[in-house]
Protein backbone atom coordinates (compact mmCIF):
# COMPACT_ATOMS: atom_id res chain seq x y z
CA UNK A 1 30.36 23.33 -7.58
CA UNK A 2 33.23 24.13 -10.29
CA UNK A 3 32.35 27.37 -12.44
CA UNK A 4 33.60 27.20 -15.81
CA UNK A 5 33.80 30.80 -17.40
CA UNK A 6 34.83 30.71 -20.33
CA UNK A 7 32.46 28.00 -21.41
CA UNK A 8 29.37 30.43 -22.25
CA UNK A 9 27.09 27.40 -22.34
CA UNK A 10 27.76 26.28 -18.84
CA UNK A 11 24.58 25.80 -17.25
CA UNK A 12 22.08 25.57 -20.57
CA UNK A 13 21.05 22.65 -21.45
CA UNK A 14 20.80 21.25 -25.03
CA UNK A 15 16.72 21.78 -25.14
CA UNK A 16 17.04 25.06 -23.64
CA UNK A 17 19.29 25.77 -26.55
CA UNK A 18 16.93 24.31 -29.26
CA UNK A 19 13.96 25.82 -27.83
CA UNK A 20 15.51 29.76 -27.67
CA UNK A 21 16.92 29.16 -31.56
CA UNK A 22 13.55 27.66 -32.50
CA UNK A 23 11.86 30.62 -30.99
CA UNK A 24 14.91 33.17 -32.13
CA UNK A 25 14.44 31.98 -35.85
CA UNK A 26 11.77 29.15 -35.80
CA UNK A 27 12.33 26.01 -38.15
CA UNK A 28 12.98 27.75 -41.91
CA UNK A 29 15.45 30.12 -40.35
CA UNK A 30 17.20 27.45 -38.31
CA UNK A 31 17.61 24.95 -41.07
CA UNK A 32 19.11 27.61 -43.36
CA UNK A 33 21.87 28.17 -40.92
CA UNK A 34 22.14 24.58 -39.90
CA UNK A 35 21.41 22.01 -42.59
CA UNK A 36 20.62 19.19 -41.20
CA UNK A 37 17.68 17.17 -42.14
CA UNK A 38 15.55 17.13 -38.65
CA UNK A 39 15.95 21.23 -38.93
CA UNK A 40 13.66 20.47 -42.11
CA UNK A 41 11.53 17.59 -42.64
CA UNK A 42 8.92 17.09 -39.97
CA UNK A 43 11.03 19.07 -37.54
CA UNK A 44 10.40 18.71 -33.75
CA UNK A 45 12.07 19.41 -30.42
CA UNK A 46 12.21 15.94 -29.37
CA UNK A 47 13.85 14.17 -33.03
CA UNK A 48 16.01 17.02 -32.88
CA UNK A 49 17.59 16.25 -29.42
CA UNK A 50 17.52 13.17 -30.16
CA UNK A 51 19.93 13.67 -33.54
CA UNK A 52 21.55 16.05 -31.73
CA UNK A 53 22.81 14.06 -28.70
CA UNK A 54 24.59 11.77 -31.24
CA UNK A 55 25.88 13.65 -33.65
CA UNK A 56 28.56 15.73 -32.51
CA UNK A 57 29.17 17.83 -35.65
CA UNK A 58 25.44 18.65 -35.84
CA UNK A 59 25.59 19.45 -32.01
CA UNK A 60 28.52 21.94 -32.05
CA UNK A 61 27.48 23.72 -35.27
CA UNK A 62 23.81 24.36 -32.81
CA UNK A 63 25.92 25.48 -29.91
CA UNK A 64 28.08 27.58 -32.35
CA UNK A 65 24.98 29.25 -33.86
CA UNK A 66 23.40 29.76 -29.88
CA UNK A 67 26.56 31.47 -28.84
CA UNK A 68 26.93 33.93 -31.99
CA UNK A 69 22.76 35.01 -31.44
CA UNK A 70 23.02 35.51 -28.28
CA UNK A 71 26.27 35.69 -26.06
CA UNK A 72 27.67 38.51 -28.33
C-alpha cells in the first residue's frame, strides 16, 4: 500500500467529505461558499455526488473548502 502524504485527502472519500461539510455548515452555509446549484435547490447527498463526480471544477473547489475547515 503506497502512502501519499502530502495529499491530505488520501484515504476520505468524496461522501465522507460531503457529509462532514454538510454537517460542518449544513446546506445554506455550504452553498454560500460553493455556488453551485445542487448546494441549493433541493440539495441532497446523493445529486450532489453525483454532480460532483463529473464536474471537476465543482469537485476541487469541495475538496479545497474540506481541507481549509479542517486540515488547518
Amino acid at each position: 500500500m503506497q502512502t501519499q502524504p502530502n495529499n491530505p485527502l488520501h484515504g476520505i472519500t468524496l461522501q465522507a467529505v460531503v457529509e462532514q461539510l454538510l454537517e460542518h455548515y449544513g446546506w445554506e452555509g455550504l452553498s454560500e461558499h460553493v455556488n453551485i446549484r445542487c448546494f441549493k435547490e433541493n440539495p441532497s447527498v446523493k445529486s450532489s455526488l453525483t454532480f460532483l463526480r463529473k464536474t471537476a471544477w465543482a469537485r476541487q473547489q469541495v475538496e479545497d473548502l474540506y481541507v481549509w475547515t479542517f486540515k488547518k
